[in-house]
PDB file of N, CA and C in Angstrom:
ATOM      1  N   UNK A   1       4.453  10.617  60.005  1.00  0.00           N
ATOM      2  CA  UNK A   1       5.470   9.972  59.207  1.00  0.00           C
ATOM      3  C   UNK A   1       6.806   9.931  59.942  1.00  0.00           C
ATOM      4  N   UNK A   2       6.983  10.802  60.885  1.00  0.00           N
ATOM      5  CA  UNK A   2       8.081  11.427  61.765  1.00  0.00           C
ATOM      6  C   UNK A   2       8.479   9.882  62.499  1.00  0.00           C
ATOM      7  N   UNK A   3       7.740   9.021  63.175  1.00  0.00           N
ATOM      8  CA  UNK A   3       7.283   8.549  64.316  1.00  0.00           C
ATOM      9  C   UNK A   3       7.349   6.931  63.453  1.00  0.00           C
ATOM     10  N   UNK A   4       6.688   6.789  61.918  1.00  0.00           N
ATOM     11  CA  UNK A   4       7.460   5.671  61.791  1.00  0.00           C
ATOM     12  C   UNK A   4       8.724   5.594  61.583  1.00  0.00           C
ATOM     13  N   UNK A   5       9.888   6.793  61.358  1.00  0.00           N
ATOM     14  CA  UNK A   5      11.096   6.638  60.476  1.00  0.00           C
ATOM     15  C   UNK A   5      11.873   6.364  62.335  1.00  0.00           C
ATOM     16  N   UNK A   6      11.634   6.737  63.491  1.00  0.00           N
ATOM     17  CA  UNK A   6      11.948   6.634  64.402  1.00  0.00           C
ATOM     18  C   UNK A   6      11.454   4.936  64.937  1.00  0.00           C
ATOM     19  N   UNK A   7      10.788   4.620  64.671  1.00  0.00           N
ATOM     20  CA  UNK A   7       9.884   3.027  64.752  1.00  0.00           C
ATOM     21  C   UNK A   7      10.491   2.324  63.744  1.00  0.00           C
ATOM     22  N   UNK A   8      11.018   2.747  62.467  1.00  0.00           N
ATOM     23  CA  UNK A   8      11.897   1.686  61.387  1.00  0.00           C
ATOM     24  C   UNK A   8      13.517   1.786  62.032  1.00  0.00           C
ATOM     25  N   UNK A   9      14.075   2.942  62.489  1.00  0.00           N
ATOM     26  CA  UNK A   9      15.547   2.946  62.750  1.00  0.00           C
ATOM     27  C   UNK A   9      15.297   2.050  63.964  1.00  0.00           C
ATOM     28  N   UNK A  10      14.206   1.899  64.851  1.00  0.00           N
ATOM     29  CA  UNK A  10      14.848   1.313  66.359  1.00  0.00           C
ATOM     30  C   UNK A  10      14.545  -0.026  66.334  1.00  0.00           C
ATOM     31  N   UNK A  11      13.896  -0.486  64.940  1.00  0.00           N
ATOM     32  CA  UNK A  11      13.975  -1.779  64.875  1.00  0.00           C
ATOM     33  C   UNK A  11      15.088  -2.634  63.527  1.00  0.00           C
ATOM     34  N   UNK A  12      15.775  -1.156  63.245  1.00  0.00           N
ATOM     35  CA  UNK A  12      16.669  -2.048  62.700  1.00  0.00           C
ATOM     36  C   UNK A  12      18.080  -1.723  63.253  1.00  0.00           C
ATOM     37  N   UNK A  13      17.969  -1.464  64.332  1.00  0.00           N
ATOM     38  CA  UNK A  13      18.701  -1.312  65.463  1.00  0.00           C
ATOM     39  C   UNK A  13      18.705  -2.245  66.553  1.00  0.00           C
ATOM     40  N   UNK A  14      17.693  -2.797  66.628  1.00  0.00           N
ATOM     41  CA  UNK A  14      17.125  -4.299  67.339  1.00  0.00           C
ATOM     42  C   UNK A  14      17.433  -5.420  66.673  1.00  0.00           C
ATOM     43  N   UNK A  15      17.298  -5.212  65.424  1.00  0.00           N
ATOM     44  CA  UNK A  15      18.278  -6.112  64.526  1.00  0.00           C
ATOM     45  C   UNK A  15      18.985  -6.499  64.055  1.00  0.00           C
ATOM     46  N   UNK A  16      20.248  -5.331  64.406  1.00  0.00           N
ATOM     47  CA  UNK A  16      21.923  -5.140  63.934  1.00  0.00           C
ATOM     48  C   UNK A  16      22.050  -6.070  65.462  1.00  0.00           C
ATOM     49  N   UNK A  17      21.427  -5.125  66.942  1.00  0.00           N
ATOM     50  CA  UNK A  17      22.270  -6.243  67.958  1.00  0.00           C
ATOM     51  C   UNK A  17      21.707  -7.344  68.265  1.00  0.00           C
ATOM     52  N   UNK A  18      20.287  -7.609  67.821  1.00  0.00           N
ATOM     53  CA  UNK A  18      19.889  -9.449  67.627  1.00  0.00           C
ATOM     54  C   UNK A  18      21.167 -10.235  67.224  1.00  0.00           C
ATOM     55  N   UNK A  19      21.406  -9.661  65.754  1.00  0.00           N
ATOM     56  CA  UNK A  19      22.450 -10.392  65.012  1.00  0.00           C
ATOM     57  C   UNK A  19      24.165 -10.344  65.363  1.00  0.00           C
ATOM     58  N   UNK A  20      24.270  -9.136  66.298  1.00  0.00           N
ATOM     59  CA  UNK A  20      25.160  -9.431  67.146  1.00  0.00           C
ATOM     60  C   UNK A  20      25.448 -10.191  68.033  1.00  0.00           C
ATOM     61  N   UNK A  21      24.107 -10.497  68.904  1.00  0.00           N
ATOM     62  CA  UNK A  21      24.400 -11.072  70.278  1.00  0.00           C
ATOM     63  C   UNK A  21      24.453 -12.954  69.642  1.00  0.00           C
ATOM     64  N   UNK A  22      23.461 -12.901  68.451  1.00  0.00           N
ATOM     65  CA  UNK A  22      23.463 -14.098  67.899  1.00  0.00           C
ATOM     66  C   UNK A  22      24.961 -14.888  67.883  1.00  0.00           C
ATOM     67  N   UNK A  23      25.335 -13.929  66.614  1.00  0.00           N
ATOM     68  CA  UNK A  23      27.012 -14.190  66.331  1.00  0.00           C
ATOM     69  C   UNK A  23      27.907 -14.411  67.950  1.00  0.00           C
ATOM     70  N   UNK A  24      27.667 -13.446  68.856  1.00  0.00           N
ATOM     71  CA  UNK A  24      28.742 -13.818  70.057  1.00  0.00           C
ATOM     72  C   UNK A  24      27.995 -15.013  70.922  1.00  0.00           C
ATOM     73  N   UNK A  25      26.797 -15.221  71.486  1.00  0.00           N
ATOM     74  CA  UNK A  25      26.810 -16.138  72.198  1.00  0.00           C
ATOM     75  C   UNK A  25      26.107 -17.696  71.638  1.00  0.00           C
ATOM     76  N   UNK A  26      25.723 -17.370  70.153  1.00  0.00           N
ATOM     77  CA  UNK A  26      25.639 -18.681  69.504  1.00  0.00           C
ATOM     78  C   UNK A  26      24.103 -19.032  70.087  1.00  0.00           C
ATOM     79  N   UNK A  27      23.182 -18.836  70.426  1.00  0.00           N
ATOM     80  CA  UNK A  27      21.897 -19.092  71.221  1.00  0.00           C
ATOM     81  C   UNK A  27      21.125 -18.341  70.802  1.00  0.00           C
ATOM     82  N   UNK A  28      20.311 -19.518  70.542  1.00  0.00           N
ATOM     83  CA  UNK A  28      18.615 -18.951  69.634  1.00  0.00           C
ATOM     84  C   UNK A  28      18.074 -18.177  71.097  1.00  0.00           C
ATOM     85  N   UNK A  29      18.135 -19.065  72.518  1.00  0.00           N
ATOM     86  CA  UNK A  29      17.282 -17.984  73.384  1.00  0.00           C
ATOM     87  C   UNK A  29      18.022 -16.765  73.919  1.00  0.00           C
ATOM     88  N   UNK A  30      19.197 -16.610  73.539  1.00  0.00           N
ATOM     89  CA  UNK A  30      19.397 -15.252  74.370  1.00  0.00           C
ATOM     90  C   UNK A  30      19.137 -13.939  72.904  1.00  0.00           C
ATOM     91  N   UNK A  31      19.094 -15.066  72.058  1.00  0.00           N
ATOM     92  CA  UNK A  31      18.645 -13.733  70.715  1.00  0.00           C
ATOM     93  C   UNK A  31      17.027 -14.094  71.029  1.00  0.00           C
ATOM     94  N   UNK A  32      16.503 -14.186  71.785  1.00  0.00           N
ATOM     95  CA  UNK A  32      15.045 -14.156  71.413  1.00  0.00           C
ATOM     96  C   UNK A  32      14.786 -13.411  73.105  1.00  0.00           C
ATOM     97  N   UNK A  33      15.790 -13.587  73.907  1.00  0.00           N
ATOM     98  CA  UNK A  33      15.649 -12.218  75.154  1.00  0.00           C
ATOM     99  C   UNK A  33      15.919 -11.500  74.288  1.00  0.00           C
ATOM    100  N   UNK A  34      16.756 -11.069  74.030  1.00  0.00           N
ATOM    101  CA  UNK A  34      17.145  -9.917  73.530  1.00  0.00           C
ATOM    102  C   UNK A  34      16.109  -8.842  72.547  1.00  0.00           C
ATOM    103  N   UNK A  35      15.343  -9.980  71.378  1.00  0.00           N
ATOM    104  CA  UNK A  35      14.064  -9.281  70.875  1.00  0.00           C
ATOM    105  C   UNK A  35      13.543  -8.757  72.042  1.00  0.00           C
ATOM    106  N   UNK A  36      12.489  -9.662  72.556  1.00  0.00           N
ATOM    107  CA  UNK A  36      11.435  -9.317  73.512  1.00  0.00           C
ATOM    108  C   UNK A  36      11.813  -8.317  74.423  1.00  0.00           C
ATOM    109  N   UNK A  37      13.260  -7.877  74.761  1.00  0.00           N
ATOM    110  CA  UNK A  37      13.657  -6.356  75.803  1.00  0.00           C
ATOM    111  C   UNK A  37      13.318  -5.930  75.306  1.00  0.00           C
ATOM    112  N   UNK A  38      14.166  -6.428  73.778  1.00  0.00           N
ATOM    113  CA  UNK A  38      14.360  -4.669  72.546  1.00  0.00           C
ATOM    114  C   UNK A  38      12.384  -4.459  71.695  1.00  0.00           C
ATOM    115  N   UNK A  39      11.653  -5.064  71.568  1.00  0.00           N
ATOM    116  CA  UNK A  39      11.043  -4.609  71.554  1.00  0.00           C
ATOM    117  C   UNK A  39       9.757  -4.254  72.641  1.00  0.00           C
ATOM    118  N   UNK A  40       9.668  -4.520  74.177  1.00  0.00           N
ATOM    119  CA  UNK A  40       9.190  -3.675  74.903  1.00  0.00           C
ATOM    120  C   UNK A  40      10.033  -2.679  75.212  1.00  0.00           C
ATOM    121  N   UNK A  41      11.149  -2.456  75.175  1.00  0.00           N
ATOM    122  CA  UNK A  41      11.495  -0.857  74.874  1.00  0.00           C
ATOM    123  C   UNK A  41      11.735  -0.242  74.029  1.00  0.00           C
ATOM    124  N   UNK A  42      11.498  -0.631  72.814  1.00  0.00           N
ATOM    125  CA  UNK A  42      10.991   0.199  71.824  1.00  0.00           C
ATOM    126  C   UNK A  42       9.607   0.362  71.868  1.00  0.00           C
ATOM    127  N   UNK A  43       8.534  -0.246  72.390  1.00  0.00           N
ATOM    128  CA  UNK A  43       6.845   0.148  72.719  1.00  0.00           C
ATOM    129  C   UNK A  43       6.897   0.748  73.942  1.00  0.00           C
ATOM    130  N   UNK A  44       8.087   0.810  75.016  1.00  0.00           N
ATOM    131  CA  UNK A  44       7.842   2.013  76.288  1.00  0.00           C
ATOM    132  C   UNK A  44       8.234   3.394  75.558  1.00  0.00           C
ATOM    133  N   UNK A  45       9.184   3.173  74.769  1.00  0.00           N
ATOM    134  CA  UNK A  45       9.590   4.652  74.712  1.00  0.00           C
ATOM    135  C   UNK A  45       9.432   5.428  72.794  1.00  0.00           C
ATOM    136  N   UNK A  46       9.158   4.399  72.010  1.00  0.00           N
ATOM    137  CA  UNK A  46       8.766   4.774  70.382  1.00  0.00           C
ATOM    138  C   UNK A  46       7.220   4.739  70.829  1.00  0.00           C
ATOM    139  N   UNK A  47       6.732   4.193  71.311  1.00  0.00           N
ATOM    140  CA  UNK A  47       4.973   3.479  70.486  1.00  0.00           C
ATOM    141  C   UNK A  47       4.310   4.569  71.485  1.00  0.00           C
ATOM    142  N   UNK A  48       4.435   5.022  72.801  1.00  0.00           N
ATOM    143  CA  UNK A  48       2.931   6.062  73.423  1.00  0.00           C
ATOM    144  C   UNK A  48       3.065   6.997  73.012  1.00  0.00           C
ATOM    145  N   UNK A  49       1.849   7.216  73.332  1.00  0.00           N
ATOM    146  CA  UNK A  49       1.197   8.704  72.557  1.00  0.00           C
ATOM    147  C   UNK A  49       2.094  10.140  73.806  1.00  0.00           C
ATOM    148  N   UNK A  50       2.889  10.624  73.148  1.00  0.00           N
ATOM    149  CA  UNK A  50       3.662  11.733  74.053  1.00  0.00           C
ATOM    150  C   UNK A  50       2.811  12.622  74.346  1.00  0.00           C
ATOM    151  N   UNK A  51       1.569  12.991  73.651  1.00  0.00           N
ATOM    152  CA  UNK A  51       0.828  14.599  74.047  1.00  0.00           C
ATOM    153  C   UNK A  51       0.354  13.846  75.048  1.00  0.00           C
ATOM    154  N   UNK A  52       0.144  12.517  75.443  1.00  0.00           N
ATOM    155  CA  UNK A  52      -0.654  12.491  76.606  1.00  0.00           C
ATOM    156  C   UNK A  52       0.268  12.169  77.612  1.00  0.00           C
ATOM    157  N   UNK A  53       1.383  11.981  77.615  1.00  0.00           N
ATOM    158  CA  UNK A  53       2.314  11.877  78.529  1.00  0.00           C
ATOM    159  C   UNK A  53       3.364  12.634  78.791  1.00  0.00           C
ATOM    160  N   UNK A  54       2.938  13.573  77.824  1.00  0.00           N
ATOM    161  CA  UNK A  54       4.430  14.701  78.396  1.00  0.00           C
ATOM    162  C   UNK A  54       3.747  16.028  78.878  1.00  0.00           C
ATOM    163  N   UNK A  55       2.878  15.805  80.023  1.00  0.00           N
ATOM    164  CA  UNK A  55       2.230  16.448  80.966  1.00  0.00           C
ATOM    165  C   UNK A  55       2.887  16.163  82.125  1.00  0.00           C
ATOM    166  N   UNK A  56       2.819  16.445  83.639  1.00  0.00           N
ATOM    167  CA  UNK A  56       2.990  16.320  84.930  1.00  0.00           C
ATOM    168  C   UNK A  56       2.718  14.896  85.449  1.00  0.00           C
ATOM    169  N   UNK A  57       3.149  14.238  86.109  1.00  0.00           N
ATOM    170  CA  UNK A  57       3.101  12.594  85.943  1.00  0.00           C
ATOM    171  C   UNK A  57       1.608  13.149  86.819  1.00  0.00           C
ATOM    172  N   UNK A  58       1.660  13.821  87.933  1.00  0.00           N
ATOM    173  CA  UNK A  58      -0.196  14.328  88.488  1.00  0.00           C
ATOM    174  C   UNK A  58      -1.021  14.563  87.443  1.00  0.00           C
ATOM    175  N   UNK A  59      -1.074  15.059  86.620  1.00  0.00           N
ATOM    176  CA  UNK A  59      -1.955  14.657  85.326  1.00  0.00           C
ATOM    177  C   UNK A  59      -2.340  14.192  84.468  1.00  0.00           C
ATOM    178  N   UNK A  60      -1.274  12.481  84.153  1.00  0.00           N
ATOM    179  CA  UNK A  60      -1.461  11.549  83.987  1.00  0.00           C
ATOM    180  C   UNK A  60      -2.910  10.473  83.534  1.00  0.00           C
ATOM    181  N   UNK A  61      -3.848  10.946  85.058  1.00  0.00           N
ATOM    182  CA  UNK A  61      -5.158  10.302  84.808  1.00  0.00           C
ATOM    183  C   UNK A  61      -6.228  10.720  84.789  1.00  0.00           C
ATOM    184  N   UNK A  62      -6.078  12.302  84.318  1.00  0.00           N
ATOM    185  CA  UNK A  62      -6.864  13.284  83.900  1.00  0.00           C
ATOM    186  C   UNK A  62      -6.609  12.775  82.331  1.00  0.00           C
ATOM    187  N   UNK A  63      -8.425  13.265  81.296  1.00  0.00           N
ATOM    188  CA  UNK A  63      -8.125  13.027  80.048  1.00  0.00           C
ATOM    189  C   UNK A  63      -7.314  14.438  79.684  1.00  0.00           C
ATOM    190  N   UNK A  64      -7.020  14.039  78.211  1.00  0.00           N
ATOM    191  CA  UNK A  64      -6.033  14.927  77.588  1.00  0.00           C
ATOM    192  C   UNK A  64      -7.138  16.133  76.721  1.00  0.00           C
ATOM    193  N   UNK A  65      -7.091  17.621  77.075  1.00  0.00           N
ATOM    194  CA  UNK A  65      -7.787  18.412  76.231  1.00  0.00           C
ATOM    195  C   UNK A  65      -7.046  18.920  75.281  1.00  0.00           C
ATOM    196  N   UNK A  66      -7.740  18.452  74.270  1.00  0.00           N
ATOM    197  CA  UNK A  66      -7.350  19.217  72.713  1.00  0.00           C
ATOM    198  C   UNK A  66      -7.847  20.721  72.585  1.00  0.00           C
ATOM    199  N   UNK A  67      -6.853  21.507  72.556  1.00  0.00           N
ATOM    200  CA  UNK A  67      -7.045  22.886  72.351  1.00  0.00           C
ATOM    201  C   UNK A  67      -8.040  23.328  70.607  1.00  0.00           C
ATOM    202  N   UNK A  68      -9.109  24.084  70.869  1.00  0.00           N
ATOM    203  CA  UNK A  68      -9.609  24.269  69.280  1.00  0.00           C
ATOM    204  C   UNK A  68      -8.554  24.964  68.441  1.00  0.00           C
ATOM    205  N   UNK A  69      -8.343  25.019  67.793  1.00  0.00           N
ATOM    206  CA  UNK A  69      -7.621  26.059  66.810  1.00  0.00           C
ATOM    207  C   UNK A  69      -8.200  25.935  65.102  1.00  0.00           C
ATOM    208  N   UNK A  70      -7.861  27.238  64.866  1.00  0.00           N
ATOM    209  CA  UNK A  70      -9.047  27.781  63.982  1.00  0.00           C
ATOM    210  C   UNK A  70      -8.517  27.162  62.656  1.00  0.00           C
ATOM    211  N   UNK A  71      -8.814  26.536  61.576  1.00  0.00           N
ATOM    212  CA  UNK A  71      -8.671  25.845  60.182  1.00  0.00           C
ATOM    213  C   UNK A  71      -7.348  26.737  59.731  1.00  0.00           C
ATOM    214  N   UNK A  72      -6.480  25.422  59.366  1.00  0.00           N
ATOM    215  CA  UNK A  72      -5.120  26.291  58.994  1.00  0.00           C
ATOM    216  C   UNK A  72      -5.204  26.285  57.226  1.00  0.00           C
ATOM    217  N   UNK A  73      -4.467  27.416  56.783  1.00  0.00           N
ATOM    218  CA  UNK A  73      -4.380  27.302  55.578  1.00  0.00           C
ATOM    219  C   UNK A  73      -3.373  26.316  55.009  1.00  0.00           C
ATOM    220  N   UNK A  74      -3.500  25.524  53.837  1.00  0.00           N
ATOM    221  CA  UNK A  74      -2.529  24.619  53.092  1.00  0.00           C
ATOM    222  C   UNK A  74      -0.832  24.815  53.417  1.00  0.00           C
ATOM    223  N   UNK A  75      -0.397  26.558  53.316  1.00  0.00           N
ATOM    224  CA  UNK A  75       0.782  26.695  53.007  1.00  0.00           C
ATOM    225  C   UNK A  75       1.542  26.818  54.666  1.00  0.00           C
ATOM    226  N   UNK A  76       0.538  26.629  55.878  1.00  0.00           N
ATOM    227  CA  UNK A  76       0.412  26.667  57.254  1.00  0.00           C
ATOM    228  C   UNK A  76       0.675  25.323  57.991  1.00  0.00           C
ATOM    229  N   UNK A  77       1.820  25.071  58.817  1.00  0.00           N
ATOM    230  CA  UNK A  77       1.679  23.579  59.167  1.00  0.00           C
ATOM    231  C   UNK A  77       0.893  23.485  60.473  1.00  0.00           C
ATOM    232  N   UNK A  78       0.678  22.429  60.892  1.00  0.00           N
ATOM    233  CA  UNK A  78       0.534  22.597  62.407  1.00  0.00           C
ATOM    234  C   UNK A  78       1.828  22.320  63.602  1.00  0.00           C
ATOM    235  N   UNK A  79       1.700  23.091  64.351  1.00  0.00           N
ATOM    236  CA  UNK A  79       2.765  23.006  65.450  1.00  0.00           C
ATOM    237  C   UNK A  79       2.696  21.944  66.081  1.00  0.00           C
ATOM    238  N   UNK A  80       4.029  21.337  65.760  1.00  0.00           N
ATOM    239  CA  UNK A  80       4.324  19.782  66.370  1.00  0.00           C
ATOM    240  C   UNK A  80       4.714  20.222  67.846  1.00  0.00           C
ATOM    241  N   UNK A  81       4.079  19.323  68.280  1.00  0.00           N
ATOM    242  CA  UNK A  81       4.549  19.521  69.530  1.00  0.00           C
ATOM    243  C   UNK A  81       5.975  18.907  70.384  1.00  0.00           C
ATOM    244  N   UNK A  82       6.501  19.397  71.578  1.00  0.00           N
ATOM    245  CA  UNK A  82       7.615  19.225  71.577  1.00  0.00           C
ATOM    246  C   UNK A  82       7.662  17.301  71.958  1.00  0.00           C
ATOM    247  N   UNK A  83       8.608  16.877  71.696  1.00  0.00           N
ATOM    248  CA  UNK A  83       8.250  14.786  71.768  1.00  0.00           C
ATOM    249  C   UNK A  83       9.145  14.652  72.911  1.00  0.00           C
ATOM    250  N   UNK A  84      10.045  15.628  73.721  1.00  0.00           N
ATOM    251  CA  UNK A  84      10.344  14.986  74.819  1.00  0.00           C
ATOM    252  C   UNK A  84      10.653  16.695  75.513  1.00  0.00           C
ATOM    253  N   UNK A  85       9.721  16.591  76.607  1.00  0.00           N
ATOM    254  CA  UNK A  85      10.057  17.271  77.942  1.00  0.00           C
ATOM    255  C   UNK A  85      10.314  16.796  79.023  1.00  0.00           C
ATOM    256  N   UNK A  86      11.812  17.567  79.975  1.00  0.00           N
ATOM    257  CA  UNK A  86      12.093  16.907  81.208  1.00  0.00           C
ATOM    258  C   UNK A  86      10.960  17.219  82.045  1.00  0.00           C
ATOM    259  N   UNK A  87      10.798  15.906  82.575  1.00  0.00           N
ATOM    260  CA  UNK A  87       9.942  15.819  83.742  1.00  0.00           C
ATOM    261  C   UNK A  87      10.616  15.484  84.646  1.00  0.00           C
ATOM    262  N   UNK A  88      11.208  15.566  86.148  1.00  0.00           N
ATOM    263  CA  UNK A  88      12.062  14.823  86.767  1.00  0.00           C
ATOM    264  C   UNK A  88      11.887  13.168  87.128  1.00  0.00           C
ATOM    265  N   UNK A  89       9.840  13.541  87.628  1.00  0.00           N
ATOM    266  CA  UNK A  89       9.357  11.967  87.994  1.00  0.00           C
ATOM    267  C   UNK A  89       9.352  10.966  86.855  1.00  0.00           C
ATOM    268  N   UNK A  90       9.277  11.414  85.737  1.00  0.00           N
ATOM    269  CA  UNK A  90       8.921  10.908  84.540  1.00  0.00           C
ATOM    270  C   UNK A  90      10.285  10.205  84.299  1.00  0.00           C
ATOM    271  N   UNK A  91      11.290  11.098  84.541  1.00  0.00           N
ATOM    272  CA  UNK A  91      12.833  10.605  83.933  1.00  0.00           C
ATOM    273  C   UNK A  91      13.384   9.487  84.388  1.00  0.00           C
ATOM    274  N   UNK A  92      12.765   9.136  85.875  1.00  0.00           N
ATOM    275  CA  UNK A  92      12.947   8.638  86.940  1.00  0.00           C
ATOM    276  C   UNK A  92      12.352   7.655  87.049  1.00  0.00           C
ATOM    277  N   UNK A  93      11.706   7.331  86.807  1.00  0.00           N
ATOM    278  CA  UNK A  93      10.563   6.120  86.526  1.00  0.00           C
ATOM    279  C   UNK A  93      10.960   5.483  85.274  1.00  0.00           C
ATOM    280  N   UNK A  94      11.512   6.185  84.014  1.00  0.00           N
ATOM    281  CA  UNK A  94      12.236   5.447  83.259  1.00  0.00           C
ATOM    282  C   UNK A  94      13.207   5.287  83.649  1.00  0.00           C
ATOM    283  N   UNK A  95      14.161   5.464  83.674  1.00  0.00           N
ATOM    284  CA  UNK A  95      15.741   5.177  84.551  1.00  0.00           C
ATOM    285  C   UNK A  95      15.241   4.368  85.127  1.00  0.00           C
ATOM    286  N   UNK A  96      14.692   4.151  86.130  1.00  0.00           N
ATOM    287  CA  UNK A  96      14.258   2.753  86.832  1.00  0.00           C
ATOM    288  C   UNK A  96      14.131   1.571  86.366  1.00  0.00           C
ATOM    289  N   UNK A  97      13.040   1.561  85.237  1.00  0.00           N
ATOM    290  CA  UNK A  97      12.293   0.506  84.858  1.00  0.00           C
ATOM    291  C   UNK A  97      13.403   0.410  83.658  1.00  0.00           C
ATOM    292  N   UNK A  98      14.050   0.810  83.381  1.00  0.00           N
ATOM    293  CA  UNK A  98      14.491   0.213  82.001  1.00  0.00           C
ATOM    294  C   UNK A  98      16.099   0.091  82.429  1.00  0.00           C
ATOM    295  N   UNK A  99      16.801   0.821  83.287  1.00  0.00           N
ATOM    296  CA  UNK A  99      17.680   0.339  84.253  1.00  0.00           C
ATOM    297  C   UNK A  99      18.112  -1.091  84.590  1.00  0.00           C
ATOM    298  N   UNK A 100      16.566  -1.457  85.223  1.00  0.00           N
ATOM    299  CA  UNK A 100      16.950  -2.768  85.888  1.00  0.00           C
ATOM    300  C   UNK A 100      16.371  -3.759  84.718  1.00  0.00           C
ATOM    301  N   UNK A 101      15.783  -3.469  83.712  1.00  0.00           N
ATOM    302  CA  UNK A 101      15.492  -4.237  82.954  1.00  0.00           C
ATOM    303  C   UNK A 101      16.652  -4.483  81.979  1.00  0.00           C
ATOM    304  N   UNK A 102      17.433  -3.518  81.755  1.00  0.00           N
ATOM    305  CA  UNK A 102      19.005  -3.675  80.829  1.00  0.00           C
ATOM    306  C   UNK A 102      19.551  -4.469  81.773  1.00  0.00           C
ATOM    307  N   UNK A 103      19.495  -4.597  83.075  1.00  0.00           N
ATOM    308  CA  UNK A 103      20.625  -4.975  84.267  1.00  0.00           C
ATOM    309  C   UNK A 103      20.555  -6.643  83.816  1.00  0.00           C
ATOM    310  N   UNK A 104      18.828  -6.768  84.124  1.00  0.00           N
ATOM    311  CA  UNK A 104      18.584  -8.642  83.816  1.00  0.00           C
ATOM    312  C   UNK A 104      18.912  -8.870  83.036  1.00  0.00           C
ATOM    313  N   UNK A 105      18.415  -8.265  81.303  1.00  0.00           N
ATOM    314  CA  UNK A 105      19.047  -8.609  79.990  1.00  0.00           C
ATOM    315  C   UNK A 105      20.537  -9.043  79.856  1.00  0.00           C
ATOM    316  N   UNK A 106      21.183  -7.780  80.553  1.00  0.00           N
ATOM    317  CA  UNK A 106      22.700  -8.540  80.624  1.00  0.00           C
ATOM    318  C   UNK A 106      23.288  -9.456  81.347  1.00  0.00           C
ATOM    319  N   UNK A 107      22.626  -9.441  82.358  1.00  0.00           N
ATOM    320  CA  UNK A 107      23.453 -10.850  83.052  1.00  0.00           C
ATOM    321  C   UNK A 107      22.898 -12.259  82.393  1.00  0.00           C
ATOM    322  N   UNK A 108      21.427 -12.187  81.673  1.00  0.00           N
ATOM    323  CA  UNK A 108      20.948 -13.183  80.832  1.00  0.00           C
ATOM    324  C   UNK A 108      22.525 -13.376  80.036  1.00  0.00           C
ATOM    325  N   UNK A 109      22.255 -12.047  79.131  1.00  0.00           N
ATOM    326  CA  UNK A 109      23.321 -12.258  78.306  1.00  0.00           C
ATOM    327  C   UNK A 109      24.558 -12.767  78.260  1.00  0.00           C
ATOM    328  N   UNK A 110      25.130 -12.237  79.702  1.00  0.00           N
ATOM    329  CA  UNK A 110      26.681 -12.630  79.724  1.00  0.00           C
ATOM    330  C   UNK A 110      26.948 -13.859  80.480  1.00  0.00           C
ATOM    331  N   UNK A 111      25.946 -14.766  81.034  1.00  0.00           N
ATOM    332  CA  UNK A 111      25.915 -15.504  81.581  1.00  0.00           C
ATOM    333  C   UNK A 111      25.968 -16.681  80.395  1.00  0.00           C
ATOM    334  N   UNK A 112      27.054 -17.791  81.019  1.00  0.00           N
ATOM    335  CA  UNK A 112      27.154 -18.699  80.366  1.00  0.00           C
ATOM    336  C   UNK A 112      26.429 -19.898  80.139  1.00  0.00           C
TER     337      UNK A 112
END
């Protein structure tokens, strides 16, 4: 439930600056770049599955083992796991890719 309320704020956050960029540059296509960034980065960084990626980027294409653990009682939650650990390569590879992908978006954007 955690994971849609984070998936409803970042798309109505995609939709406050749709309707921003709308209002300033007057253009159906730079509000329709602007979706298509905002929502492949909201599916790079809301939509994957983190237990399988917040491992060692070297373990990556190894499958993911689910630890057994023994039937919890009702009044017992299960331990969420943590949703973001620094990885350096990991950090870095985003910084990259979403870096130069804000870089194009804006010069789309500010370009007349």
């Amino acid at each position: 439930m955690a994971d849609d309320a984070a998936l409803r704020r970042s798309l109505i956050c995609l939709a406050a600056i749709m309707a921003v960029i709308g209002l300033y540059t007057h253009s159906l296509k730079k509000v329709m770049a602007t979706y298509l960034f905002g929502m492949l980065a909201i599916g790079g960084v809301v939509l994957p599955d983190w237990e399988f990626f917040d491992r060692p980027v070297s373990q990556w294409s190894s499958p993911l083992s689910v630890p057994q653990l023994p039937p919890l009682h009702p009044p017992h939650s299960p331990p969420t796991p943590s949703r973001f650990r620094f990885y350096p390569i990991r950090t870095m590879i985003y910084a990259m890719v979403y870096g130069y992908g804000f870089y194009k978006w804006w010069m789309y954007i500010s370009s007349t």
